[in-house]
C-alpha atoms as a PDB file:
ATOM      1  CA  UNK A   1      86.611  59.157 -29.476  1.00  0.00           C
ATOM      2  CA  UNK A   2      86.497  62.878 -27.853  1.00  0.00           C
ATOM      3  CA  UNK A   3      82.921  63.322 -29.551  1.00  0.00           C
ATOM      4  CA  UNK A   4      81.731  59.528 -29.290  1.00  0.00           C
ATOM      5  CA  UNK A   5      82.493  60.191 -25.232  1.00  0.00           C
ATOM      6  CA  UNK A   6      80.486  64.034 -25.323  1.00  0.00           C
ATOM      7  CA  UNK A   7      77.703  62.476 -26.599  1.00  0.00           C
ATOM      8  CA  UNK A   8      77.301  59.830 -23.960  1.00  0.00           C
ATOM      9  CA  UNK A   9      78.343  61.790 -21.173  1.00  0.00           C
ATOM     10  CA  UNK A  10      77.360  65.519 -21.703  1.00  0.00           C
ATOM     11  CA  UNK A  11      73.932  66.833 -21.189  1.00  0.00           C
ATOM     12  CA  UNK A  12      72.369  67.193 -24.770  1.00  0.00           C
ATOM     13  CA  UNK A  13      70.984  69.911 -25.305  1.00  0.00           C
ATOM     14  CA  UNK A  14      67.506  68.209 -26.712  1.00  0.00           C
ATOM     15  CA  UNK A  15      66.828  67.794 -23.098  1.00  0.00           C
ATOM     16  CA  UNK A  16      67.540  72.218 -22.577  1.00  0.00           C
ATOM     17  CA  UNK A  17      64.838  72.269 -25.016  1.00  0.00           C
ATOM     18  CA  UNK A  18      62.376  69.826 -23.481  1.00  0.00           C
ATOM     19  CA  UNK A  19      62.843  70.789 -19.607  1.00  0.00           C
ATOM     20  CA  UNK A  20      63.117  74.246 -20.814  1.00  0.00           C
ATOM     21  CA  UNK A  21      59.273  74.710 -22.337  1.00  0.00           C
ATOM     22  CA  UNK A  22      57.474  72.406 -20.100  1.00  0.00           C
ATOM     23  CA  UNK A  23      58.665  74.182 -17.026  1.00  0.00           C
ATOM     24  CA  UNK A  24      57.779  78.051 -19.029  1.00  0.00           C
ATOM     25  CA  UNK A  25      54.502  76.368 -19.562  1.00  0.00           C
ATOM     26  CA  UNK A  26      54.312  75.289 -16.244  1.00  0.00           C
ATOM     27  CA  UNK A  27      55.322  78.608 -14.808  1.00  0.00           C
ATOM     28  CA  UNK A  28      53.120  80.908 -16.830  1.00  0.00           C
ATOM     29  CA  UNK A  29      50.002  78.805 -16.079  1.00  0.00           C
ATOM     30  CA  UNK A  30      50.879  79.197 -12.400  1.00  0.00           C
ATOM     31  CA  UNK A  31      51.286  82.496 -12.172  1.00  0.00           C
ATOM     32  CA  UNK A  32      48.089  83.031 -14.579  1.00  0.00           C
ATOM     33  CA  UNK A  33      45.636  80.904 -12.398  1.00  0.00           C
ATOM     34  CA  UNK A  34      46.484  82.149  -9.091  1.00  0.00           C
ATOM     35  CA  UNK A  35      48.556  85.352  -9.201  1.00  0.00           C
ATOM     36  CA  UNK A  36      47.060  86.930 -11.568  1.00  0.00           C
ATOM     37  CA  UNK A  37      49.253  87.031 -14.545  1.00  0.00           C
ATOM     38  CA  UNK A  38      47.982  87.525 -17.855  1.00  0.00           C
ATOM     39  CA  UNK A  39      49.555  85.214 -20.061  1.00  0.00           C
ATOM     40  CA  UNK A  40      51.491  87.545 -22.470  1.00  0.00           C
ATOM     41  CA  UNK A  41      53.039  88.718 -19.534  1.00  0.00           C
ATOM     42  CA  UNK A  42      54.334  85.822 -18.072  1.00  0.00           C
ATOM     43  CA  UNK A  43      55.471  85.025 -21.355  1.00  0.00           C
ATOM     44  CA  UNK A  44      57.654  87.868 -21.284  1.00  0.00           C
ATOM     45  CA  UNK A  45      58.790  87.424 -17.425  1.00  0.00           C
ATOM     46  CA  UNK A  46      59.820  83.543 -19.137  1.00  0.00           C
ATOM     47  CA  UNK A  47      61.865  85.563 -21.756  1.00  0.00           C
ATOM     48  CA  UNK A  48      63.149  87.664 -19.926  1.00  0.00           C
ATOM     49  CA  UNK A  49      64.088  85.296 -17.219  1.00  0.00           C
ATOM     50  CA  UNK A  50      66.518  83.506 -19.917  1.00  0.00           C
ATOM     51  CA  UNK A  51      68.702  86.089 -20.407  1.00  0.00           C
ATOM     52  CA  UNK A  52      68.720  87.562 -16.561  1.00  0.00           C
ATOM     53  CA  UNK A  53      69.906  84.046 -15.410  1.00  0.00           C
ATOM     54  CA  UNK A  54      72.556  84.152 -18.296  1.00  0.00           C
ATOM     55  CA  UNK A  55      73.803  87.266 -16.566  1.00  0.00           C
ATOM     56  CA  UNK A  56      73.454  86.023 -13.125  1.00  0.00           C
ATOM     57  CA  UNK A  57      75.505  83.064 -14.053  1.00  0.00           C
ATOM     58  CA  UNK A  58      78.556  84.839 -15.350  1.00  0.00           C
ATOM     59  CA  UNK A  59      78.978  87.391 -11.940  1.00  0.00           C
ATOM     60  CA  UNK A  60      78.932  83.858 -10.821  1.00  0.00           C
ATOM     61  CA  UNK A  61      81.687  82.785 -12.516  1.00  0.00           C
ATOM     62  CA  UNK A  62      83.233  86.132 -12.211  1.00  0.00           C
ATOM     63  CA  UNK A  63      82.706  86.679  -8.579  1.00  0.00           C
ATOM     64  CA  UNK A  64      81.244  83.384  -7.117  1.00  0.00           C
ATOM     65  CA  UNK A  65      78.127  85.710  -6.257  1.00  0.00           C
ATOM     66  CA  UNK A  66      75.036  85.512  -7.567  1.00  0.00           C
ATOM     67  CA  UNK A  67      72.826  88.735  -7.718  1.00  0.00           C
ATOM     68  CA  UNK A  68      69.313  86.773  -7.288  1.00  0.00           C
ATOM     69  CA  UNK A  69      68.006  90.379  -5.721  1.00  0.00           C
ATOM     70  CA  UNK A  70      69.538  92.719  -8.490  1.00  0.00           C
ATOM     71  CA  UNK A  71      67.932  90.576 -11.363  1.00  0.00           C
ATOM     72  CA  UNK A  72      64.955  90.524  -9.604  1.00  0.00           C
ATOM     73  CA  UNK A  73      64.641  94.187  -8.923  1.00  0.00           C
ATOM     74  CA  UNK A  74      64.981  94.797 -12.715  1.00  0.00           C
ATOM     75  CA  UNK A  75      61.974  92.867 -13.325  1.00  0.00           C
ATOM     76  CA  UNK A  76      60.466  94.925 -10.597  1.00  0.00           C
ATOM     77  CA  UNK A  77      61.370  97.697 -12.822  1.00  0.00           C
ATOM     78  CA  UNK A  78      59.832  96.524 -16.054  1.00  0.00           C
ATOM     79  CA  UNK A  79      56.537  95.207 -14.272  1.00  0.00           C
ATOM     80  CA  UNK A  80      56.191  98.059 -13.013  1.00  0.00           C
ATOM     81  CA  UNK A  81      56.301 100.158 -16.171  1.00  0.00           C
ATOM     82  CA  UNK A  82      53.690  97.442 -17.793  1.00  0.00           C
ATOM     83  CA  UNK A  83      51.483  96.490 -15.204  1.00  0.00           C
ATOM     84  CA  UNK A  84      51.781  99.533 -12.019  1.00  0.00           C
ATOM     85  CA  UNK A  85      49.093  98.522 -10.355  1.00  0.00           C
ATOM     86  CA  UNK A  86      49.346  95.236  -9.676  1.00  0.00           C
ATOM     87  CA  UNK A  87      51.801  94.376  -7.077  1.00  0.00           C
ATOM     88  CA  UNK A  88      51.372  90.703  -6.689  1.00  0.00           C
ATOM     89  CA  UNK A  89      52.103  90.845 -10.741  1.00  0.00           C
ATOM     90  CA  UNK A  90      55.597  92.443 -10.272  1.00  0.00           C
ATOM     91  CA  UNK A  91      56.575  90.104  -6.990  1.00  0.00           C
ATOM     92  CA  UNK A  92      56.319  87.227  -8.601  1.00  0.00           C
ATOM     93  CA  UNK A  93      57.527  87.330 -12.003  1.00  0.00           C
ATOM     94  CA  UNK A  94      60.476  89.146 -10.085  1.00  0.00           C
ATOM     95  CA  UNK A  95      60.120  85.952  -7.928  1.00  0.00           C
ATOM     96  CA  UNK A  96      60.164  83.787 -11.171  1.00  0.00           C
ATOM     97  CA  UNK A  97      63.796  85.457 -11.902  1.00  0.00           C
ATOM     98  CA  UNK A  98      65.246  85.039  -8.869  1.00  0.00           C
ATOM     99  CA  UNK A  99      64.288  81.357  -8.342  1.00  0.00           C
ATOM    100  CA  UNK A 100      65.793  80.794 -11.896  1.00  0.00           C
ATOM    101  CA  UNK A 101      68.534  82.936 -11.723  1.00  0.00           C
ATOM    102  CA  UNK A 102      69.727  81.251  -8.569  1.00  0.00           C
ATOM    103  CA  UNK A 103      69.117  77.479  -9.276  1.00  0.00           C
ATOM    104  CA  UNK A 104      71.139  78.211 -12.571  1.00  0.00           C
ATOM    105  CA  UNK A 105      74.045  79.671 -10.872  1.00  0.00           C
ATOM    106  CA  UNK A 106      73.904  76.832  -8.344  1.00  0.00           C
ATOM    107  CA  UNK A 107      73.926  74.146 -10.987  1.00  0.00           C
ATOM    108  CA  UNK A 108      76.643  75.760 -12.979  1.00  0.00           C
ATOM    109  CA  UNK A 109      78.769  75.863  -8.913  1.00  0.00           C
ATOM    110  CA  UNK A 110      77.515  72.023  -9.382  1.00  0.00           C
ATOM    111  CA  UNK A 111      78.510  70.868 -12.230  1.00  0.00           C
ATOM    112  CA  UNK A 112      81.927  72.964 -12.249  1.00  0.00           C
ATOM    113  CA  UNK A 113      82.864  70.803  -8.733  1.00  0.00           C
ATOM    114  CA  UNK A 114      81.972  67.604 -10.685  1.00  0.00           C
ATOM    115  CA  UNK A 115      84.511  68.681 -13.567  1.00  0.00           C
ATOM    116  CA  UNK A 116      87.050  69.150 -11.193  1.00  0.00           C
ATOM    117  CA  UNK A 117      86.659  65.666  -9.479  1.00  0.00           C
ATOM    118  CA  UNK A 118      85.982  63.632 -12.824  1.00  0.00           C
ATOM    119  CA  UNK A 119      82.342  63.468 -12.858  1.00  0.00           C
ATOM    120  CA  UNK A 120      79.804  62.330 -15.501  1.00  0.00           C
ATOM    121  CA  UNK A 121      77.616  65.633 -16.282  1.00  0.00           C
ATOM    122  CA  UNK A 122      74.887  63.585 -17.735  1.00  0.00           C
ATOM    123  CA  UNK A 123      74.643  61.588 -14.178  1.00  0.00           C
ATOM    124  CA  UNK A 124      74.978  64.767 -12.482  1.00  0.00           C
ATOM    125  CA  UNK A 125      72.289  66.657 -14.456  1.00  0.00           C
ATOM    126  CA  UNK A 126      69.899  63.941 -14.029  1.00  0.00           C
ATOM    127  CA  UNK A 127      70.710  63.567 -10.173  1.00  0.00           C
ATOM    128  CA  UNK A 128      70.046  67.225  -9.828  1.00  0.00           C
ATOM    129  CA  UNK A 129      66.695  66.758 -11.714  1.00  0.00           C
ATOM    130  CA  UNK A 130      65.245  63.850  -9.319  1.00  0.00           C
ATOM    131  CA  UNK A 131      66.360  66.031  -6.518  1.00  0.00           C
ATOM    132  CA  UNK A 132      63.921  68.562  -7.499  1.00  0.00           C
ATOM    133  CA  UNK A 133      61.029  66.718  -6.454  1.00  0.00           C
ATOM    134  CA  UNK A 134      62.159  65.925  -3.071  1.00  0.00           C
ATOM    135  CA  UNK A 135      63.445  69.352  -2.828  1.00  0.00           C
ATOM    136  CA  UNK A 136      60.035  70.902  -3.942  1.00  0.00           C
ATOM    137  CA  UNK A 137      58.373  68.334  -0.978  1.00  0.00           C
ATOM    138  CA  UNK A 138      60.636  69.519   1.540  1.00  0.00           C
ATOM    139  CA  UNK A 139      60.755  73.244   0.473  1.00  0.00           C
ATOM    140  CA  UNK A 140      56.921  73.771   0.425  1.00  0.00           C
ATOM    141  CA  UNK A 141      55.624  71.662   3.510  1.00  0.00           C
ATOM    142  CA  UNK A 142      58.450  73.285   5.970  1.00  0.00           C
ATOM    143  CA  UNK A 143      57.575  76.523   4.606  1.00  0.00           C
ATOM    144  CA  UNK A 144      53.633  76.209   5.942  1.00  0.00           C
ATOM    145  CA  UNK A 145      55.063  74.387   8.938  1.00  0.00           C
ATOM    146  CA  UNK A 146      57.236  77.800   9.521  1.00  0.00           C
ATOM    147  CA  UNK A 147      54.914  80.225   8.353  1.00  0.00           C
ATOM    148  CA  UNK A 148      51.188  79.065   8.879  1.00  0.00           C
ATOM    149  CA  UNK A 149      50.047  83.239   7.986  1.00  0.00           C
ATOM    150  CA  UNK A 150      51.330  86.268   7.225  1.00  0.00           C
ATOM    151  CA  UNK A 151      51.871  87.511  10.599  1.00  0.00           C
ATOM    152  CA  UNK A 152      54.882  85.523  11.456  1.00  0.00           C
ATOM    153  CA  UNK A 153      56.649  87.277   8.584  1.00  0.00           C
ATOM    154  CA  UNK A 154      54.953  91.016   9.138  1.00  0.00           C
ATOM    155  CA  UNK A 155      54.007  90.895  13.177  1.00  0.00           C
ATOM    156  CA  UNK A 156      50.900  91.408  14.459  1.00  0.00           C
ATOM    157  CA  UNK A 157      49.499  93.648  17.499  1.00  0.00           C
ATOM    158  CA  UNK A 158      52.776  95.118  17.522  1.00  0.00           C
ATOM    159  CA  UNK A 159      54.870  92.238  18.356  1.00  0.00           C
ATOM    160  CA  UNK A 160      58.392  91.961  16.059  1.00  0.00           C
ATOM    161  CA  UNK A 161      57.750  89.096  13.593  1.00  0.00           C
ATOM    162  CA  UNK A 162      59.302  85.894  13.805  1.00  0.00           C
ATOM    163  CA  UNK A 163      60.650  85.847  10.732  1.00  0.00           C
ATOM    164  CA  UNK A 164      61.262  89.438   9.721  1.00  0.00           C
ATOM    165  CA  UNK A 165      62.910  88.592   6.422  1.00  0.00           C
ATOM    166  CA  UNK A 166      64.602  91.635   5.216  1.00  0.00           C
ATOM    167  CA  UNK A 167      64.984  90.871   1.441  1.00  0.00           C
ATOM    168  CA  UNK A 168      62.026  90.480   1.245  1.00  0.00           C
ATOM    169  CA  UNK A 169      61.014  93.889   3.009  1.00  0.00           C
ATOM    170  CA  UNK A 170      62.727  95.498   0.372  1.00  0.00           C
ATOM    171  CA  UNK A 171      60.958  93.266  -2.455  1.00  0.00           C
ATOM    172  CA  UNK A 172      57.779  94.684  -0.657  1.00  0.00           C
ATOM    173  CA  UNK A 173      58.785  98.193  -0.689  1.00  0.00           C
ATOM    174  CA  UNK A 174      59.663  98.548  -4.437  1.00  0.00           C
ATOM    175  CA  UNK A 175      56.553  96.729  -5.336  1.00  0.00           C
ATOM    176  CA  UNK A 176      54.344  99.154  -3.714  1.00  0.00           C
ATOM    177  CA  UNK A 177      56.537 101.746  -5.073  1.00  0.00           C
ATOM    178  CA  UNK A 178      55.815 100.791  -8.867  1.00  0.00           C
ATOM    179  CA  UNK A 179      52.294 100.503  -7.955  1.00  0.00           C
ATOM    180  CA  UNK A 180      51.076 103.745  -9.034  1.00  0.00           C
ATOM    181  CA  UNK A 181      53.850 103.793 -12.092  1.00  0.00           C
ATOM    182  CA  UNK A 182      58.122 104.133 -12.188  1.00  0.00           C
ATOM    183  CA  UNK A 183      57.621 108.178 -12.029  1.00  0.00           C
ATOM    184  CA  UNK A 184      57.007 107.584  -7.988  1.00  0.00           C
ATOM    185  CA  UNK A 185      60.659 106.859  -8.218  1.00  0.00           C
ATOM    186  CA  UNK A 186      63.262 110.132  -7.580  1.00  0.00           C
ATOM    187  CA  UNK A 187      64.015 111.605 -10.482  1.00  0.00           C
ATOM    188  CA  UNK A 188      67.777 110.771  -9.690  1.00  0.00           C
ATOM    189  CA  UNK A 189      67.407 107.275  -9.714  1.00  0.00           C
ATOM    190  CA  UNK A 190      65.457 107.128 -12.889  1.00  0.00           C
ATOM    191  CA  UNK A 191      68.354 108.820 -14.233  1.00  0.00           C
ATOM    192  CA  UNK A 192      70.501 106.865 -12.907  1.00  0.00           C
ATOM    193  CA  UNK A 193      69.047 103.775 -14.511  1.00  0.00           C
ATOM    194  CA  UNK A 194      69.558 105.407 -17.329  1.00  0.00           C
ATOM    195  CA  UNK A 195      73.209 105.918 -17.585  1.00  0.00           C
ATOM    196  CA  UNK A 196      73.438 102.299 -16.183  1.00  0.00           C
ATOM    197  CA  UNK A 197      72.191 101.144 -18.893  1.00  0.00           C
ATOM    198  CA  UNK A 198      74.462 103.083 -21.142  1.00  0.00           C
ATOM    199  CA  UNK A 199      77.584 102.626 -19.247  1.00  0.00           C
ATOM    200  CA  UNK A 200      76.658  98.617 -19.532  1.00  0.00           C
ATOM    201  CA  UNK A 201      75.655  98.452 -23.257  1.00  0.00           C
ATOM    202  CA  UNK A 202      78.891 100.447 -24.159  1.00  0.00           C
ATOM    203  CA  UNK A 203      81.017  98.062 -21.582  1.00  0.00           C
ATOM    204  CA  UNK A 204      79.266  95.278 -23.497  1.00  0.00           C
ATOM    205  CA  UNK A 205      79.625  96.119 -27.483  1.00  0.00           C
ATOM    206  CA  UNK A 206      83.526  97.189 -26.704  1.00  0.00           C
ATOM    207  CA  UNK A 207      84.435  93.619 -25.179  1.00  0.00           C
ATOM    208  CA  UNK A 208      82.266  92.069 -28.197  1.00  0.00           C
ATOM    209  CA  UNK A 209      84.489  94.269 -30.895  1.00  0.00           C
ATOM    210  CA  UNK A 210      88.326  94.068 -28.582  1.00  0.00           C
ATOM    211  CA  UNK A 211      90.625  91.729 -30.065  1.00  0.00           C
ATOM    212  CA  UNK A 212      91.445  88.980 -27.227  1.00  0.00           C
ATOM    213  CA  UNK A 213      94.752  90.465 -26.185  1.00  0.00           C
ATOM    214  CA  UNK A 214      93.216  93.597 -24.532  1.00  0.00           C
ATOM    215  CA  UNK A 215      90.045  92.070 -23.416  1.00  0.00           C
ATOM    216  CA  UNK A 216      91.172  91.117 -20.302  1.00  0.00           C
ATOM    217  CA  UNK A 217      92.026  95.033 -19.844  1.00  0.00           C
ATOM    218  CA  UNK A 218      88.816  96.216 -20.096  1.00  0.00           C
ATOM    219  CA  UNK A 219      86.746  96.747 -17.305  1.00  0.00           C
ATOM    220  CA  UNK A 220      84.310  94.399 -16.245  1.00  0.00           C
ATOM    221  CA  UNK A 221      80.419  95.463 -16.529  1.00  0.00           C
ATOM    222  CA  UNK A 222      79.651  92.382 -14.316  1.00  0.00           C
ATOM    223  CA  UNK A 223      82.133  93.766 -11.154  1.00  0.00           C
ATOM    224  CA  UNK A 224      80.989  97.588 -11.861  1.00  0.00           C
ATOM    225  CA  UNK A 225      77.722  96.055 -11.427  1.00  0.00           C
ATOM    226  CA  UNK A 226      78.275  94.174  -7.614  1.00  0.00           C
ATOM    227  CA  UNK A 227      80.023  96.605  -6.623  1.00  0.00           C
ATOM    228  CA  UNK A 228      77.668  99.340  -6.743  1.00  0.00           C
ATOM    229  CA  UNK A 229      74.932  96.850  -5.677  1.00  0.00           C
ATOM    230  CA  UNK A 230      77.070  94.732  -3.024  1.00  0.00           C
ATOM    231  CA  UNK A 231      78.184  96.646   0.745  1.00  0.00           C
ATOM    232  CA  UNK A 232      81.259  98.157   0.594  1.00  0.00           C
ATOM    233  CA  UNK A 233      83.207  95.744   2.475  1.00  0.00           C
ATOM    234  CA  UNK A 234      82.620  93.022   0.084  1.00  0.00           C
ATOM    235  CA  UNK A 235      84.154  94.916  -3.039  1.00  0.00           C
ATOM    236  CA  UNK A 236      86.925  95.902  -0.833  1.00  0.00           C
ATOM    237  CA  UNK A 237      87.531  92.529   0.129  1.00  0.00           C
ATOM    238  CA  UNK A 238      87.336  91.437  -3.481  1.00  0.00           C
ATOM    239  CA  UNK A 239      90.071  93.914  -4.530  1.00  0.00           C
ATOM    240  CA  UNK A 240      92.254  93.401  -1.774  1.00  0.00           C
ATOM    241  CA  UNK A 241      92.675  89.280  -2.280  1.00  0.00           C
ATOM    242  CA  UNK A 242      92.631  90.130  -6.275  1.00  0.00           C
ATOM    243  CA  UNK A 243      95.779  92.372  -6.198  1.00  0.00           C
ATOM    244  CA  UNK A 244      97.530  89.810  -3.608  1.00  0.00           C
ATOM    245  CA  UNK A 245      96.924  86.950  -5.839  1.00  0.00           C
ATOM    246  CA  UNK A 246      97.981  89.085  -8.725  1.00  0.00           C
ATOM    247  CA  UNK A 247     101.521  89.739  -7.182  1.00  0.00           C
ATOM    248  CA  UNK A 248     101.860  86.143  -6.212  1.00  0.00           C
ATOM    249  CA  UNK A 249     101.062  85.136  -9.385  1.00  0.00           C
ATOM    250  CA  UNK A 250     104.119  87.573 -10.708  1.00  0.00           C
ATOM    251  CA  UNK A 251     106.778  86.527  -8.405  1.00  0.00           C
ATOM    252  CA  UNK A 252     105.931  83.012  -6.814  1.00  0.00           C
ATOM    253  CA  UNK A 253     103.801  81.473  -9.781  1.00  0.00           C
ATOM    254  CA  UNK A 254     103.937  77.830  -8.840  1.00  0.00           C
ATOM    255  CA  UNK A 255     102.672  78.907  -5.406  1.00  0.00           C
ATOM    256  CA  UNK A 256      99.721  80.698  -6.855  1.00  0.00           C
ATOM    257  CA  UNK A 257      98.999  77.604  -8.798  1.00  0.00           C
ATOM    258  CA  UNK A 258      99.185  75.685  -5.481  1.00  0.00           C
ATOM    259  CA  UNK A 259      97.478  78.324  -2.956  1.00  0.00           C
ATOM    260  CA  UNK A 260      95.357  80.611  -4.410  1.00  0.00           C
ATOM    261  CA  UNK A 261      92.123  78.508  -5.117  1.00  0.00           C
ATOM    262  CA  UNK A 262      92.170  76.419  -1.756  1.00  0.00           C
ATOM    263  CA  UNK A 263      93.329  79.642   0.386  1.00  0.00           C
ATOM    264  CA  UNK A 264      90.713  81.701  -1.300  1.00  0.00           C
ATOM    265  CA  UNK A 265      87.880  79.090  -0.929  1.00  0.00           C
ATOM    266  CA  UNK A 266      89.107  78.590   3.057  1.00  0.00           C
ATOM    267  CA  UNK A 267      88.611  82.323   3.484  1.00  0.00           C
ATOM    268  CA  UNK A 268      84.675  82.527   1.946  1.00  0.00           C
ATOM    269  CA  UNK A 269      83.619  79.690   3.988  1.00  0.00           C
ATOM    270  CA  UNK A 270      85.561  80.190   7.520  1.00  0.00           C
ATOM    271  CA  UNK A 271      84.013  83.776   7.478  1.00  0.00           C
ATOM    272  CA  UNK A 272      80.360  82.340   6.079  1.00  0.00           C
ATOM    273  CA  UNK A 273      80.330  79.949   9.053  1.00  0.00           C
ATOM    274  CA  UNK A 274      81.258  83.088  11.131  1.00  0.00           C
END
């Protein structure tokens, strides 16, 4: 009965498969035809992409935050090793990250509410799928109704732009950094990458080879990650609610059970609204 009731009610993963390569089709022909693209490459950014949201979606589930701008900075980084001097090439398969990286952390926040309240992930899946088309309507036409040219975004004549839109300053600024190739960068922060790198491969293979009872002691690659990424306050924050829940949990464990989630959630969106 438990697999008769999967079948009918989870999302099978036929339609992963389907959705999956008519939208990388879709993608790489867009960015090919008007951004410039070559195809290989936006085969790659598609590839890439896969594995970026994957990690995006567990500091997700590990932190409820999803690092859209870290994931894609590191396709910044790659672009601009393979293709410096374009910078339109290395915004927007950087932009092709972030849009996926975020819609699949969002669906995953999704689908984990409809667990919790008992409902059908099929339903929900397919409701999230219709929604794209009014969402893509919406999105598009009150983005030219905002932003008719550049200038409301960049100012013109002087004047401070209506829009500044810091993130996407910085998106800007590491762009035309990579344009002339990744040595423009300080030859700390390439080094820096590098030992990133390291310190997360090594974080990785350990967890993959630790036997389950001292996995949970290891540290996490994920929260190393945000918090050298996120401001200050928000790690701090992070580490301050984690070691009160972990002493409630220790001496009041039935109120943890109760409080923690609801208290916790309370918090995020009082000081969001804020």
């Amino acid at each position: 009965p438990h697999e008769e009731q999967a079948r009918t009610v989870e999302v099978p993963g036929s339609w992963f498969a389907v959705g999956g390569s008519l939208s990388a089709i879709g993608v790489i022909a867009v960015a090919s035809l008007y951004f410039d693209v070559p195809v290989i490459y936006g085969l790659l950014a598609v590839v890439m992409t896969f594995f970026l949201a994957l990690v995006a979606c567990r500091a997700t589930g590990e932190s409820d935050i999803t690092p859209v701008g870290a994931m894609g900075k590191l396709m910044q980084l790659t672009y601009g090793v393979l293709i410096p001097q374009s910078t339109t090439a290395n915004l927007m398969t950087a932009s092709i990250t972030a849009s996926a990286a975020g819609s699949a952390a969002d669906l995953l926040n999704d689908l984990k509410s409809g667990y919790l309240l008992g409902a059908d992930p099929r339903r929900q899946f397919l409701a999230q799928f219709m929604g794209i088309f009014a969402g893509t309507l919406a999105t598009v036409s009150g983005f030219y109704l905002l932003v008719p040219d550049a200038t409301v975004l960049n100012g013109v004549d002087g004047q401070s732009p209506v829009f500044p839109a810091p993130a996407a300053q910085a998106w800007a600024a590491v762009a035309e950094l990579f344009r002339m190739g990744i040595e423009n960068m300080h030859p700390v922060h390439q080094q820096a990458i590098g030992v990133g790198l390291l310190i997360g491969l090594f974080l990785t293979v350990v967890e993959m080879l630790s036997p389950k009872s001292i996995r949970k002691y290891l540290p996490s690659g994920t929260a190393l990650g945000l918090g050298l990424i996120l401001p200050f306050q928000y790690p701090l924050s992070m580490f301050i609610g984690a070691v009160i829940a972990w002493v409630l949990t220790v001496k009041k464990p039935q109120l943890a059970k109760d409080a923690i989630v609801p208290v916790s959630s309370g918090i995020i969106a009082g000081v969001s609204i804020m």
